[in-house]
N, C-alpha and C. Protein backbone atom coordinates (compact mmCIF):
# COMPACT_ATOMS: atom_id res chain seq x y z
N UNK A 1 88.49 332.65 -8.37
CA UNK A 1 87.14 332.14 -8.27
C UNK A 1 86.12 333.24 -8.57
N UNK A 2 86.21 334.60 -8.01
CA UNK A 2 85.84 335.71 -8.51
C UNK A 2 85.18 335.75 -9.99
N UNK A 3 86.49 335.41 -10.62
CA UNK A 3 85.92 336.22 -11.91
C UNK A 3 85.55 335.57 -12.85
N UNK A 4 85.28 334.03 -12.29
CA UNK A 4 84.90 332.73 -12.86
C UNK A 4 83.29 332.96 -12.67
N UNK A 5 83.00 333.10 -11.47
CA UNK A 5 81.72 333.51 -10.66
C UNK A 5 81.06 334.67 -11.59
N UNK A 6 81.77 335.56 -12.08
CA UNK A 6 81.38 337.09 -12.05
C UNK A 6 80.62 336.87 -13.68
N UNK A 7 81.46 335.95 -14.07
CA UNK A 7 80.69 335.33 -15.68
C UNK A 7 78.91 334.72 -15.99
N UNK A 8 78.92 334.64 -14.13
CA UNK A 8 77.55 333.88 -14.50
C UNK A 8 76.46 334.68 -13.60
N UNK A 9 77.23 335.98 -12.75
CA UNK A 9 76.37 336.55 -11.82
C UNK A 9 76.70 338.46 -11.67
N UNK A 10 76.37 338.94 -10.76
CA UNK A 10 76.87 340.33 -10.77
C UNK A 10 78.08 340.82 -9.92
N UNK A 11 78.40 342.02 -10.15
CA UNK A 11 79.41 342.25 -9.36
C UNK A 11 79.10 342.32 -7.57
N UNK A 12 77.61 343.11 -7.88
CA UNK A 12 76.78 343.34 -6.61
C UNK A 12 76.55 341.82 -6.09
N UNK A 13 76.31 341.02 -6.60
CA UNK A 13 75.36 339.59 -5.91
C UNK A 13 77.14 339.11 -5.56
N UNK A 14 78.25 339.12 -5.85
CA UNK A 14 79.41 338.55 -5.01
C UNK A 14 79.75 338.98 -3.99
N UNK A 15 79.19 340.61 -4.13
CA UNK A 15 79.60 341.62 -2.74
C UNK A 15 78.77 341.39 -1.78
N UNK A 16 77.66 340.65 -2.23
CA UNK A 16 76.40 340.08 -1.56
C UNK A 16 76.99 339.01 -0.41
N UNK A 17 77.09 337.96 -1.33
CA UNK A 17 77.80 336.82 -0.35
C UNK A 17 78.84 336.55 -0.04
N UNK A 18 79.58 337.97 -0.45
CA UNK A 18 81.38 337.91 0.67
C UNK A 18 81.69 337.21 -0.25
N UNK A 19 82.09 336.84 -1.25
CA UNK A 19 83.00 336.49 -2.32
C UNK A 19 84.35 337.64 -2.81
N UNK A 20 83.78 339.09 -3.11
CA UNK A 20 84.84 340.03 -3.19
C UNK A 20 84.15 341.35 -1.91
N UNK A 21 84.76 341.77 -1.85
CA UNK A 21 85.14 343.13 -0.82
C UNK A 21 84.43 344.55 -1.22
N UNK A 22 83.23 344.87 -0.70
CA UNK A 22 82.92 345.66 -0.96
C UNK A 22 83.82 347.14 -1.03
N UNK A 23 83.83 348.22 -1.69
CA UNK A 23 84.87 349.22 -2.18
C UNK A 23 83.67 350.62 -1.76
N UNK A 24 83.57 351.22 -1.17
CA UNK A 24 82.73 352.05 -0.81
C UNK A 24 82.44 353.29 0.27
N UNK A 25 82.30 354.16 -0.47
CA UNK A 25 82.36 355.71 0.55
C UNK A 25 81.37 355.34 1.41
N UNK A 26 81.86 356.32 2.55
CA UNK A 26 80.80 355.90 4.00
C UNK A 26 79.39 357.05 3.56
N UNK A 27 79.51 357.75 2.64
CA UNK A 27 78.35 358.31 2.10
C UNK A 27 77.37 357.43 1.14
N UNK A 28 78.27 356.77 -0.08
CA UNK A 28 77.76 355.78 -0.08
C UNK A 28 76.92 354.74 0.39
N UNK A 29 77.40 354.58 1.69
CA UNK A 29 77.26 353.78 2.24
C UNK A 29 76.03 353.94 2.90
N UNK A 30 75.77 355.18 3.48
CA UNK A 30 74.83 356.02 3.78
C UNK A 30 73.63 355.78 2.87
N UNK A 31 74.08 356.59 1.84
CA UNK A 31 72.82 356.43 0.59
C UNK A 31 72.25 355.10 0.50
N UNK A 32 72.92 353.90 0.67
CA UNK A 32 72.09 352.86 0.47
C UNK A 32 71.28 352.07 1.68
N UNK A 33 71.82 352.80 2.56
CA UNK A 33 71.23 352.48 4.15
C UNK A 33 69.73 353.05 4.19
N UNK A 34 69.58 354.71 2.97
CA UNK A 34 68.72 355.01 3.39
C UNK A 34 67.30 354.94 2.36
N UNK A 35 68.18 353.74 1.17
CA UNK A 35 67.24 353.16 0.44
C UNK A 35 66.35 351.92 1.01
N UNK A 36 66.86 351.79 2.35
CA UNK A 36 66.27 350.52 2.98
C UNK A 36 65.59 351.20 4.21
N UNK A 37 66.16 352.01 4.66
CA UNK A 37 65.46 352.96 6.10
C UNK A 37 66.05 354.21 6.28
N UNK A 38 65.51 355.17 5.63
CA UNK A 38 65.45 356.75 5.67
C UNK A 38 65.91 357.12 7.49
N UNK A 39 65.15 356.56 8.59
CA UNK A 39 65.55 356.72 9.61
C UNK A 39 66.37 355.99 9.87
N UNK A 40 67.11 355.08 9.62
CA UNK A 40 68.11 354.41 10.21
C UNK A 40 69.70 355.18 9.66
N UNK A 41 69.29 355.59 8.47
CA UNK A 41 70.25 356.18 7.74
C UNK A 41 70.43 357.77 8.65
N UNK A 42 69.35 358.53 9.00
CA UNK A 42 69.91 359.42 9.78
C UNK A 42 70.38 359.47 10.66
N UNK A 43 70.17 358.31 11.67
CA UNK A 43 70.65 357.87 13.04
C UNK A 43 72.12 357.21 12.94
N UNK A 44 72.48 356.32 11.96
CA UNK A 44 73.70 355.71 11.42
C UNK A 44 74.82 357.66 10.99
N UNK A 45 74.01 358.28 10.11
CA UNK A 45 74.83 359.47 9.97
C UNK A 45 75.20 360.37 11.49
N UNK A 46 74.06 360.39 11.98
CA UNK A 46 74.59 361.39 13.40
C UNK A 46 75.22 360.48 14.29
N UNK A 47 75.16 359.38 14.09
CA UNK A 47 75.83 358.56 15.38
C UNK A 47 77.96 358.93 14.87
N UNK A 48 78.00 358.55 13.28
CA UNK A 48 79.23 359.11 12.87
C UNK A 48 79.59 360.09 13.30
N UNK A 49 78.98 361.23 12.76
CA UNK A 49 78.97 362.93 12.85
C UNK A 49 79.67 363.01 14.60
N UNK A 50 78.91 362.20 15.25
CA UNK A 50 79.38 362.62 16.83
C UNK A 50 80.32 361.89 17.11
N UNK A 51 81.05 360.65 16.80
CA UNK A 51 81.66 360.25 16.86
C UNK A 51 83.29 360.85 16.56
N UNK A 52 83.08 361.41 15.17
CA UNK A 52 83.87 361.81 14.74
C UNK A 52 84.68 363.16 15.63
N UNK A 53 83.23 363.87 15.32
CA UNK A 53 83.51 365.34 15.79
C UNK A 53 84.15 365.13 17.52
N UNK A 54 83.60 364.05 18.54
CA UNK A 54 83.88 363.96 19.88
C UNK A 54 85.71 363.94 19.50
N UNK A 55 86.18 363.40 18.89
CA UNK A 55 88.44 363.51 18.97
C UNK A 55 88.94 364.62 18.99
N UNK A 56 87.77 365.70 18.44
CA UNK A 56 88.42 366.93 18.13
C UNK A 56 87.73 367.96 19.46
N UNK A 57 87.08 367.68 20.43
CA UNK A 57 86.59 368.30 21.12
C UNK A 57 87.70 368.02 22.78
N UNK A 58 88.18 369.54 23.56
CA UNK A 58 88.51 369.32 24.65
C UNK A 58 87.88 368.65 25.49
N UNK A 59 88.55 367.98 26.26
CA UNK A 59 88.34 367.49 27.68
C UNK A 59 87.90 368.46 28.56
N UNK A 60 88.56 369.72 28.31
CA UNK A 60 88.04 370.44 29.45
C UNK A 60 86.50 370.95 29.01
N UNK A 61 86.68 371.09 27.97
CA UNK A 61 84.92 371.82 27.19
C UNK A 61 83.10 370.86 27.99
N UNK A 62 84.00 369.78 28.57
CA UNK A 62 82.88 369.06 29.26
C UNK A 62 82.51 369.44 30.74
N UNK A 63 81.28 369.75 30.33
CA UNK A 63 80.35 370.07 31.94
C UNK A 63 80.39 369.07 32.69
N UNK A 64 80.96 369.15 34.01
CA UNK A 64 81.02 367.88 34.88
C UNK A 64 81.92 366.75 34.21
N UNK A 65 81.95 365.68 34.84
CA UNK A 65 82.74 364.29 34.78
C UNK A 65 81.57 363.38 34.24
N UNK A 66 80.65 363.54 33.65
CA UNK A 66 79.66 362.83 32.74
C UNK A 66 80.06 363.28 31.20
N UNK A 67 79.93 362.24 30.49
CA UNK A 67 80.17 362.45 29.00
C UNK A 67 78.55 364.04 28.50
N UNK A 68 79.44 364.59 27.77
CA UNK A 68 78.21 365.62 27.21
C UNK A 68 77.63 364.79 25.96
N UNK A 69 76.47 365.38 25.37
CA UNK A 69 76.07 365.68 24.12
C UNK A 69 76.76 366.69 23.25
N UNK A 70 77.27 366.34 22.22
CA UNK A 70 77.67 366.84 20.92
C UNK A 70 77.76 368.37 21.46
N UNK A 71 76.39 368.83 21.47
CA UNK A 71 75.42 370.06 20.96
C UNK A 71 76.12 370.90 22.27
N UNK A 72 76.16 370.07 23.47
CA UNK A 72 76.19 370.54 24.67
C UNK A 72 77.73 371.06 25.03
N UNK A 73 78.66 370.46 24.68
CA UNK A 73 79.91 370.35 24.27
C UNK A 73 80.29 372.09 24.03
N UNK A 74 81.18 372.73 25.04
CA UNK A 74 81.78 374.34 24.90
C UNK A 74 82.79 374.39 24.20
N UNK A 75 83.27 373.48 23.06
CA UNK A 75 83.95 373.71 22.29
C UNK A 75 82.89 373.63 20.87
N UNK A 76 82.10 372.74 20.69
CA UNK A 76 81.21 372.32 19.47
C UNK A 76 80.63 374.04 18.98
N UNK A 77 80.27 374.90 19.21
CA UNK A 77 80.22 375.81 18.46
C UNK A 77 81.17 376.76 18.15
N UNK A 78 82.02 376.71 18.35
CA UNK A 78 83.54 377.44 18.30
C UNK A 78 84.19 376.70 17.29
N UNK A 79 83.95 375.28 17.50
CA UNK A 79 84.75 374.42 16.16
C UNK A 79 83.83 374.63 14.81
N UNK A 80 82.59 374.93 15.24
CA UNK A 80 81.28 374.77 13.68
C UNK A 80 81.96 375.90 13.07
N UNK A 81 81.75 377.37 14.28
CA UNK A 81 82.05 378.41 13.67
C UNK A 81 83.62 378.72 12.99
N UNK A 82 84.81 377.46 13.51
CA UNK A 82 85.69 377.54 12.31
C UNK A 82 85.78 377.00 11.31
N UNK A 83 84.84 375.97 11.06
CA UNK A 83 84.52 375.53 9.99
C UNK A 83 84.09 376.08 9.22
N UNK A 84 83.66 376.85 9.13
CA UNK A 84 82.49 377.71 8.49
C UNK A 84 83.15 378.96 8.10
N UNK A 85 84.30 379.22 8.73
CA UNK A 85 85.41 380.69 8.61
C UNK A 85 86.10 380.06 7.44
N UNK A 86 86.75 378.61 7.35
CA UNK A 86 87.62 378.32 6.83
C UNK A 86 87.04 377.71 5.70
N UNK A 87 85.70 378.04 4.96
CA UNK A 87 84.76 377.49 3.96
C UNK A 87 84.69 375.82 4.12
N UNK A 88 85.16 375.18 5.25
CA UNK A 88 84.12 373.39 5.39
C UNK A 88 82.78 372.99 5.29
N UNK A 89 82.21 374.28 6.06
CA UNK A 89 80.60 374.47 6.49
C UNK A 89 80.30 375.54 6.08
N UNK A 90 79.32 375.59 5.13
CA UNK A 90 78.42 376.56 4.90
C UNK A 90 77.65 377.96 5.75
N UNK A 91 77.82 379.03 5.43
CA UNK A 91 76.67 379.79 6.88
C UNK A 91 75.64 379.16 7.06
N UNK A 92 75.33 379.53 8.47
CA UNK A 92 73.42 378.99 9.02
C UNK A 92 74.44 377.27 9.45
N UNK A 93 75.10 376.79 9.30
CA UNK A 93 75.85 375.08 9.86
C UNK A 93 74.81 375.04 10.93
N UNK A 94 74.40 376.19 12.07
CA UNK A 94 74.21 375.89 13.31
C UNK A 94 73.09 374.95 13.06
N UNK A 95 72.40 376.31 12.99
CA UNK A 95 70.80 375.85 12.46
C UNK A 95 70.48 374.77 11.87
N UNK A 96 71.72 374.32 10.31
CA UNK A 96 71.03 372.89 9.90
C UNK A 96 71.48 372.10 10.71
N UNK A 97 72.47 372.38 11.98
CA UNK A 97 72.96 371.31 12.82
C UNK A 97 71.71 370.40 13.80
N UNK A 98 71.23 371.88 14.07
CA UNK A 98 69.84 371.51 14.73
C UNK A 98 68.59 370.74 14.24
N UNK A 99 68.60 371.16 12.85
CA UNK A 99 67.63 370.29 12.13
C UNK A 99 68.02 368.49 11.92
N UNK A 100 69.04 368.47 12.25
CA UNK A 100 69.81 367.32 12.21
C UNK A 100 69.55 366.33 13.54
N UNK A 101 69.72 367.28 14.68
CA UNK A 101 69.31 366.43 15.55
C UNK A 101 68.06 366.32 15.78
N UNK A 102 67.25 367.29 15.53
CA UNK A 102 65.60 367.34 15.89
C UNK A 102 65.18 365.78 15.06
N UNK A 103 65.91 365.88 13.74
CA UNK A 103 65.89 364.36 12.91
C UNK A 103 65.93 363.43 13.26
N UNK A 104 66.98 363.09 14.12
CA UNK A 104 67.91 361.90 14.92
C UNK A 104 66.88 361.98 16.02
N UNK A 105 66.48 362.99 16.89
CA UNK A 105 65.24 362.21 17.77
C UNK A 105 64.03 361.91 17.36
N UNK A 106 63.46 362.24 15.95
CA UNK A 106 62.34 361.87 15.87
C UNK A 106 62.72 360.40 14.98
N UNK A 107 63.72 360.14 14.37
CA UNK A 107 63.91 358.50 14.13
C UNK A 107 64.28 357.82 15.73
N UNK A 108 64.81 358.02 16.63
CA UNK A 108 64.84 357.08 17.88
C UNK A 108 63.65 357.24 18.40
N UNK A 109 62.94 358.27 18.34
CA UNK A 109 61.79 358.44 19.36
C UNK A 109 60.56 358.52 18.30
N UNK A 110 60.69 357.86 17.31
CA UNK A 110 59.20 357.92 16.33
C UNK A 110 57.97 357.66 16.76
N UNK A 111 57.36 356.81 17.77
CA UNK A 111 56.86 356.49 18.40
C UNK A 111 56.05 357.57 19.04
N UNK A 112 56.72 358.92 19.39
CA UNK A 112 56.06 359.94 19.45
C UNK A 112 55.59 361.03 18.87
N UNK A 113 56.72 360.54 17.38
CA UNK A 113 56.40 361.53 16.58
C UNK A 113 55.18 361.73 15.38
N UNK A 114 55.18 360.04 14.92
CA UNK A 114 54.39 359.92 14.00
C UNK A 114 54.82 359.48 12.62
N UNK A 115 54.37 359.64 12.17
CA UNK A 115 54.54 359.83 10.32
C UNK A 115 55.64 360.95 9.98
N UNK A 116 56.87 360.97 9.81
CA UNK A 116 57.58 361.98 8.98
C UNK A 116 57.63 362.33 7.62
N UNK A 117 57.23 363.01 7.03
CA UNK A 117 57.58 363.13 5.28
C UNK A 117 58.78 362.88 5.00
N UNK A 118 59.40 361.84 3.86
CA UNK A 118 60.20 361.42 3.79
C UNK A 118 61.00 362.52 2.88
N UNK A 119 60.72 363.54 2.87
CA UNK A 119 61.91 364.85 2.40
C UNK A 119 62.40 365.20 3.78
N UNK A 120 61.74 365.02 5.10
CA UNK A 120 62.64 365.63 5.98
C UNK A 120 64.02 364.58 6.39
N UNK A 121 63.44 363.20 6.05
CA UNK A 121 64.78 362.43 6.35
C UNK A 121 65.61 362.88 5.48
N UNK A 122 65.44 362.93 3.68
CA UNK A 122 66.28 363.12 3.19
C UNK A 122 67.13 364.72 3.56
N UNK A 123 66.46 365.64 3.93
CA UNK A 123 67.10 366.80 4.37
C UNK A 123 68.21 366.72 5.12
N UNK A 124 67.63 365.65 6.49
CA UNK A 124 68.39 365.12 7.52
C UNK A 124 69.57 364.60 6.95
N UNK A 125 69.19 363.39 6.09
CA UNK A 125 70.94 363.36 5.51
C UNK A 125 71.71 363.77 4.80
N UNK A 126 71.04 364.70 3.98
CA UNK A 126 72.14 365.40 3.50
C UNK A 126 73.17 366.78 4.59
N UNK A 127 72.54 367.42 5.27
CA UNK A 127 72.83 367.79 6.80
C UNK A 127 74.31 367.13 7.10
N UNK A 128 73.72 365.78 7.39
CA UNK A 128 74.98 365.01 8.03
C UNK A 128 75.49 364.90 7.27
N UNK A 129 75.59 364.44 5.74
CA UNK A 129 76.92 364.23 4.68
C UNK A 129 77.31 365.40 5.04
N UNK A 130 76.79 367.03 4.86
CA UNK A 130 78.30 367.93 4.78
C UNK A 130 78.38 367.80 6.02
N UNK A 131 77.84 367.61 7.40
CA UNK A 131 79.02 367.45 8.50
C UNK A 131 79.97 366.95 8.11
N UNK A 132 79.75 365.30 7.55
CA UNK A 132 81.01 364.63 7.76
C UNK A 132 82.23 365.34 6.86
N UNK A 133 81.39 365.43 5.60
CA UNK A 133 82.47 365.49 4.42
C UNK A 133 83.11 366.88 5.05
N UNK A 134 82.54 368.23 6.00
CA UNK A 134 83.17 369.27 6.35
C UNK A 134 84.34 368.68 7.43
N UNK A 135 84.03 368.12 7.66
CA UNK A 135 85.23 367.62 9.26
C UNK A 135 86.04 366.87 8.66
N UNK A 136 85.28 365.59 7.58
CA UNK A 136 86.95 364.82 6.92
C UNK A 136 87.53 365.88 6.48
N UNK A 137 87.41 366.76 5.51
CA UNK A 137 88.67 367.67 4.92
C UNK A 137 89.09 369.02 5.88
N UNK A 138 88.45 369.34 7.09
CA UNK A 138 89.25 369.94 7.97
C UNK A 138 90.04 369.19 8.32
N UNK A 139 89.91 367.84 8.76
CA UNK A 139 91.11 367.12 9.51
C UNK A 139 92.56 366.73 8.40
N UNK A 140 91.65 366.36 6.88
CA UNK A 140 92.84 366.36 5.88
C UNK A 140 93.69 367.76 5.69
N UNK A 141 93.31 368.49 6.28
CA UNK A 141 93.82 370.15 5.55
C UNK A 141 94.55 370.03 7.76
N UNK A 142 94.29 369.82 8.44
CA UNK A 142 94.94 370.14 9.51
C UNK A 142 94.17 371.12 10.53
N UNK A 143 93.44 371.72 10.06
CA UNK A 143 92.55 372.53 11.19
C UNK A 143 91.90 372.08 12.07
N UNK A 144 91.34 370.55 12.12
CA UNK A 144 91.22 369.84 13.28
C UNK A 144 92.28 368.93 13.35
N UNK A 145 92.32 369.09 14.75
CA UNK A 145 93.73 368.25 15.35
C UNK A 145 92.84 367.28 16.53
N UNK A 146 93.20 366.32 17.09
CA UNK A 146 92.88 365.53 17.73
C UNK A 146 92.59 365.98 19.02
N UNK A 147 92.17 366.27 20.02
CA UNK A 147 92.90 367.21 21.32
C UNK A 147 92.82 365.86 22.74
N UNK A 148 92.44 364.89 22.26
CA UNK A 148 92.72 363.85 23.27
C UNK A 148 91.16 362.79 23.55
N UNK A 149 91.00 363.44 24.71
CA UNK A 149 90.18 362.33 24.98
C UNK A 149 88.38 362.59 25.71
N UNK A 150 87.75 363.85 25.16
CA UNK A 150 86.82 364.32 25.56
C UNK A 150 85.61 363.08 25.11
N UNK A 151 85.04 363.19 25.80
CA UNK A 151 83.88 361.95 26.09
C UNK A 151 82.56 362.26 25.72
N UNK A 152 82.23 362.67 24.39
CA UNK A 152 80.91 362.93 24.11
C UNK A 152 80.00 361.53 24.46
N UNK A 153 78.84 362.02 24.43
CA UNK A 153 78.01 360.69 25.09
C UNK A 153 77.20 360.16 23.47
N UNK A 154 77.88 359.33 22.59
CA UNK A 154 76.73 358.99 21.49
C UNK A 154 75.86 358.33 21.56
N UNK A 155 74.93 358.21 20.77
CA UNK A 155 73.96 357.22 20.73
C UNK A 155 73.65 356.62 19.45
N UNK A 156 73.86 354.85 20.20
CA UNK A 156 73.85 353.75 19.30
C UNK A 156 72.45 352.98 19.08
């Protein structure tokens, strides 16, 4: 039915109405999130980024029996800084790490922030693409390993 359809319409307008299966990188995926909302797209990227990064972080690295923040997390700069030994992450990771979240609160908390120039969102996501893309190919190459079940606290 597809490709009966595809004769009289686009490939995009079937992926539209669930006719065929969209095929698509989560960067991708990204990029077009942030052709519709620059902030939603950074908040959608760091909500990943922490997600991801929380499998590879100890249990014990958490302050107290409350889930941490990412940032807060006593393993999260020990893991940046092997990323960054083992060429995943670029030098300075910390720093754009930070610019990343300063990002992610001024899209949840815009309200206080104001008007952003829309180069700092895009900064913001590109930030989070090499998080991710640095952590998928540490975990494909083996330098991050899973370590169980540490409880970063994300936000959805």
């Amino acid at each position: 039915m597809a490709d009966v359809l595809l004769l009289h319409t686009s490939e995009e307008n079937l992926e539209l109405v669930g006719v065929r299966e969209r095929q698509e990188t989560e960067t991708r995926t990204l990029e077009r999130l942030y052709e519709i909302s620059p902030e939603s797209a950074v908040l959608k990227a760091y909500n990943l980024l922490e997600e991801r990064f929380s499998h590879y972080l100890s249990e014990d690295g958490r302050k107290g029996k409350q889930p941490v923040m990412l940032w807060h997390h006593s393993d999260f700069n020990k893991k940046v800084k092997e990323l960054i030994g083992a060429g995943f992450l670029a030098d300075g990771a910390h720093e754009r790490f930070q610019e990343l979240r300063q990002a992610r609160n001024m899209a949840a908390h815009s309200q206080h922030y104001g008007e952003v120039p829309i180069k700092e969102w895009r900064k913001a996501l590109d930030i989070a693409i090499e998080f991710l893309s640095g952590v998928e190919e540490a975990i494909k190459s083996g330098l991050l390993k899973e370590s169980g079940s540490a409880e970063v606290e994300t936000h959805d």
